[in-house]
N, C-alpha and C. Protein backbone atom coordinates (compact mmCIF):
# COMPACT_ATOMS: atom_id res chain seq x y z
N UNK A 1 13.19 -10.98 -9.10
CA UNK A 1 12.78 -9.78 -9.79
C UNK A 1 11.29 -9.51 -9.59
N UNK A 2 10.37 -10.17 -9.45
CA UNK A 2 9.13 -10.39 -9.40
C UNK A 2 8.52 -9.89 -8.24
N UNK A 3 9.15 -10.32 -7.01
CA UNK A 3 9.07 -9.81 -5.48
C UNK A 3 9.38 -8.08 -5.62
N UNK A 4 10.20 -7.68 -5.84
CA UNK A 4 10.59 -6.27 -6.74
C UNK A 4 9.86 -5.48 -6.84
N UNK A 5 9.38 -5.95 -8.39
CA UNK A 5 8.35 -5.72 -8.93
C UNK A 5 6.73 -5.20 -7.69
N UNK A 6 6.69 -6.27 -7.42
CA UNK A 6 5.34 -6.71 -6.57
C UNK A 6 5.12 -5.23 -5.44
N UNK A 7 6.21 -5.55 -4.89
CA UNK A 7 6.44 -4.72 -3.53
C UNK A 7 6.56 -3.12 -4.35
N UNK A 8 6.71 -2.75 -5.32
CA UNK A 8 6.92 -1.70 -5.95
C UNK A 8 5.63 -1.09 -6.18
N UNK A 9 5.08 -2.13 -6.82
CA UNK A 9 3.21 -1.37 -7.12
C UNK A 9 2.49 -1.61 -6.28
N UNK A 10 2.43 -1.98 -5.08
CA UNK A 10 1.41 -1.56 -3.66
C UNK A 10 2.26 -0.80 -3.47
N UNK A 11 3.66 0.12 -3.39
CA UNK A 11 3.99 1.14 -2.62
C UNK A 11 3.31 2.31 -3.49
N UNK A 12 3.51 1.73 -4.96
CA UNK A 12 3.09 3.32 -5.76
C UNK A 12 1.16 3.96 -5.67
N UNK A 13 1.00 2.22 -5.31
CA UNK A 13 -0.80 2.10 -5.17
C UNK A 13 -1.10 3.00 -3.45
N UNK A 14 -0.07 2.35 -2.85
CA UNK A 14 -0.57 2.73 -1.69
C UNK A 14 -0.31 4.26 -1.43
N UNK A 15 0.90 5.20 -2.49
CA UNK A 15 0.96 6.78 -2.57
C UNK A 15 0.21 7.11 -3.09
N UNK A 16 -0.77 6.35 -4.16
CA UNK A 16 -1.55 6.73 -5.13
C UNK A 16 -2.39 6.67 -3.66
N UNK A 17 -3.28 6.17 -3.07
CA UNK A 17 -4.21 6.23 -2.38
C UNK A 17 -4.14 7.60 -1.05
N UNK A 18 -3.05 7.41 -0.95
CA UNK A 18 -2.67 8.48 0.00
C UNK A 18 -3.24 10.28 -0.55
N UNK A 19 -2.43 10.21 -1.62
CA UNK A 19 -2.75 11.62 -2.30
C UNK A 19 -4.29 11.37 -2.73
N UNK A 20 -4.41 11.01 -3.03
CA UNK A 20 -6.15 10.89 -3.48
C UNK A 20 -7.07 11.02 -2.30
N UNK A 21 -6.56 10.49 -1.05
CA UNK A 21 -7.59 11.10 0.12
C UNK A 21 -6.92 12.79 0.48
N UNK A 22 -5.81 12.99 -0.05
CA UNK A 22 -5.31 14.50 0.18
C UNK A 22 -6.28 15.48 -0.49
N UNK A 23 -6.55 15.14 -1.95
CA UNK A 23 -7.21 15.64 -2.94
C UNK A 23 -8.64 15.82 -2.43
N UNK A 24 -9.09 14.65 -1.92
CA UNK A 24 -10.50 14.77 -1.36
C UNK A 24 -10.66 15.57 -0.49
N UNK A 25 -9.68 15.78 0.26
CA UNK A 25 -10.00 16.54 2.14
C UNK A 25 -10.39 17.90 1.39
N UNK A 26 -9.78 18.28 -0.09
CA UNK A 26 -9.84 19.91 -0.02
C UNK A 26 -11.24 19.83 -0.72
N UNK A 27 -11.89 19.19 -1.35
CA UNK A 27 -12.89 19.27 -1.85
C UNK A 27 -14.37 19.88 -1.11
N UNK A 28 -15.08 19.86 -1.72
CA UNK A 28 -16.74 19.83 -0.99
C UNK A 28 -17.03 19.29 0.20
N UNK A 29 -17.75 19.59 1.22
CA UNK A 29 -18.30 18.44 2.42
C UNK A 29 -18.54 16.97 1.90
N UNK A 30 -18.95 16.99 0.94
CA UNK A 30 -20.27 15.82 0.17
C UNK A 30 -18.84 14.91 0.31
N UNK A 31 -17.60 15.46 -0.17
CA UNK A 31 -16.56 14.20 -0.53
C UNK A 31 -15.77 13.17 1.03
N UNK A 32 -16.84 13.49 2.05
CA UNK A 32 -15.68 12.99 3.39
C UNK A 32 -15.71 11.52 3.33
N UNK A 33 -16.72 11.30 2.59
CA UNK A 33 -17.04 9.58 2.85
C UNK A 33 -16.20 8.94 1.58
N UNK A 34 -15.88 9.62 0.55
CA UNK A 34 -14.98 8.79 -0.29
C UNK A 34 -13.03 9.00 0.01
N UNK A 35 -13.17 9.94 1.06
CA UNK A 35 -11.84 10.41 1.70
C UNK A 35 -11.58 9.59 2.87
N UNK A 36 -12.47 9.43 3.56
CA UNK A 36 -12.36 7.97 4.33
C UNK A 36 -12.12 6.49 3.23
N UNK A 37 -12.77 6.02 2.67
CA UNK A 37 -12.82 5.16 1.69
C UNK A 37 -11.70 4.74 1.62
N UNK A 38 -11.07 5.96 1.03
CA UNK A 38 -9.50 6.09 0.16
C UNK A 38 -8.30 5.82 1.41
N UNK A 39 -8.65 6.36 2.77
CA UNK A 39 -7.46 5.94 3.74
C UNK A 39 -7.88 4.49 4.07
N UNK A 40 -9.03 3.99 4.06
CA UNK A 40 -9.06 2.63 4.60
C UNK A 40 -8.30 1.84 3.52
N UNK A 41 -8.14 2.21 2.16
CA UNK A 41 -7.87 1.15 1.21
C UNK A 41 -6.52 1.30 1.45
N UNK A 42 -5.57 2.45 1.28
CA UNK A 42 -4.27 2.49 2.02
C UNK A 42 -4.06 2.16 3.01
N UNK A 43 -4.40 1.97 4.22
CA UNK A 43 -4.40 1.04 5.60
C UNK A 43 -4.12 -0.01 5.21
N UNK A 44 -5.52 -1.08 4.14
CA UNK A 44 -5.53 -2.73 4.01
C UNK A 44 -4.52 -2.97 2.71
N UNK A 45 -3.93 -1.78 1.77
CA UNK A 45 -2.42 -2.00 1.27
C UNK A 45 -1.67 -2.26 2.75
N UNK A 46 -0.96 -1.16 3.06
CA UNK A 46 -0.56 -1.51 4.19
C UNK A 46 -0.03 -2.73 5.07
N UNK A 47 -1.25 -2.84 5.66
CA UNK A 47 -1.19 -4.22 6.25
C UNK A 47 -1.08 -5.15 5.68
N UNK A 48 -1.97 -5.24 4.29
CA UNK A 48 -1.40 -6.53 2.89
C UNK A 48 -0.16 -6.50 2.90
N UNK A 49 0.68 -5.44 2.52
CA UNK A 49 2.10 -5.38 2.36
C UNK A 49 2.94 -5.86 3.06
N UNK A 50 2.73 -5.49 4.76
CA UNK A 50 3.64 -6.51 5.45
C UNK A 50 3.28 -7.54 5.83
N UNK A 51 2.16 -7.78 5.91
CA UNK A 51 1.91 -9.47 5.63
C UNK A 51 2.70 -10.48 4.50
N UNK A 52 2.81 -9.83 3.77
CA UNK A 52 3.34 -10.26 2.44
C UNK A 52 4.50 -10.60 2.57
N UNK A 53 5.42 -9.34 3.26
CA UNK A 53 6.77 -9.46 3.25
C UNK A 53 6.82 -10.15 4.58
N UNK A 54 5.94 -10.95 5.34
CA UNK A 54 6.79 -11.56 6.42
C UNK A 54 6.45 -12.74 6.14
N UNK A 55 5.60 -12.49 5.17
CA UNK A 55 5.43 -14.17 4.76
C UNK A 55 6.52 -14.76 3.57
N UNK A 56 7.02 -13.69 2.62
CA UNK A 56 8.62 -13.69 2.15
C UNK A 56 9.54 -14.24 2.70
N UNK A 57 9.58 -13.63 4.08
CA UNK A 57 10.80 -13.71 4.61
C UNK A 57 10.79 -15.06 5.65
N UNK A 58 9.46 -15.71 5.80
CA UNK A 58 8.93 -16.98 6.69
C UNK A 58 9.27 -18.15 5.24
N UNK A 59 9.06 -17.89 4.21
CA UNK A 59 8.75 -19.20 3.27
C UNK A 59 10.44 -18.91 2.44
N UNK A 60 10.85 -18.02 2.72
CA UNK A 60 12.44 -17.93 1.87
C UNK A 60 12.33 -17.27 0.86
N UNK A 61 11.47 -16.71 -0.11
CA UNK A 61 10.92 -16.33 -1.26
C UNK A 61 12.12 -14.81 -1.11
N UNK A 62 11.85 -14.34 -0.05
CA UNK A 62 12.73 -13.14 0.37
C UNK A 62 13.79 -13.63 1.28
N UNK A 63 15.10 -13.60 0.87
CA UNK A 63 16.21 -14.08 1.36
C UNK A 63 16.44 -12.99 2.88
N UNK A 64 17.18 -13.43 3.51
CA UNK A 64 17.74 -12.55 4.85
C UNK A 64 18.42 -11.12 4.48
N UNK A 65 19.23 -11.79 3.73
CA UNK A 65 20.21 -10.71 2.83
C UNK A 65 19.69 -9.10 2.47
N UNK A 66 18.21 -9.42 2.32
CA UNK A 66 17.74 -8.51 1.51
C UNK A 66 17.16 -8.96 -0.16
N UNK A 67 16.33 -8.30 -0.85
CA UNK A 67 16.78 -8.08 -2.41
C UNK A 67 17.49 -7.51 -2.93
N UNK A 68 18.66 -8.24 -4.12
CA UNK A 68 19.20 -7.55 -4.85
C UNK A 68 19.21 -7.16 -6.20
């Protein structure tokens, strides 16, 4: 349940980050550097994320099967 869990709030973190550099693009000039910011931190979700899950699926934590 925990793995679930886990994998659930970097996906909602990593939409949260997504729309938030959306929000920025329409803004002022002044905002490009916190609109970059915001895609790099969704990128290193990202890449955290499947690191995560292949390290799940390397140590057994995440069965073959899937979660159910």
């Amino acid at each position: 349940m925990l793995p679930k869990i886990f994998i659930l709030a970097v996906l909602v973190l990593i939409l949260a980050s997504l729309f938030s550099a959306l929000a920025l693009m329409f803004r002022k000039e002044g905002q490009k550097n916190k609109m970059v910011q915001a895609l790099t931190v969704r990128v290193a979700l990202s890449i955290g994320l499947f690191l995560m899950l292949l390290a799940g699926f390397y140590f057994g934590i995440i069965p073959q099967n899937g979660l159910k």
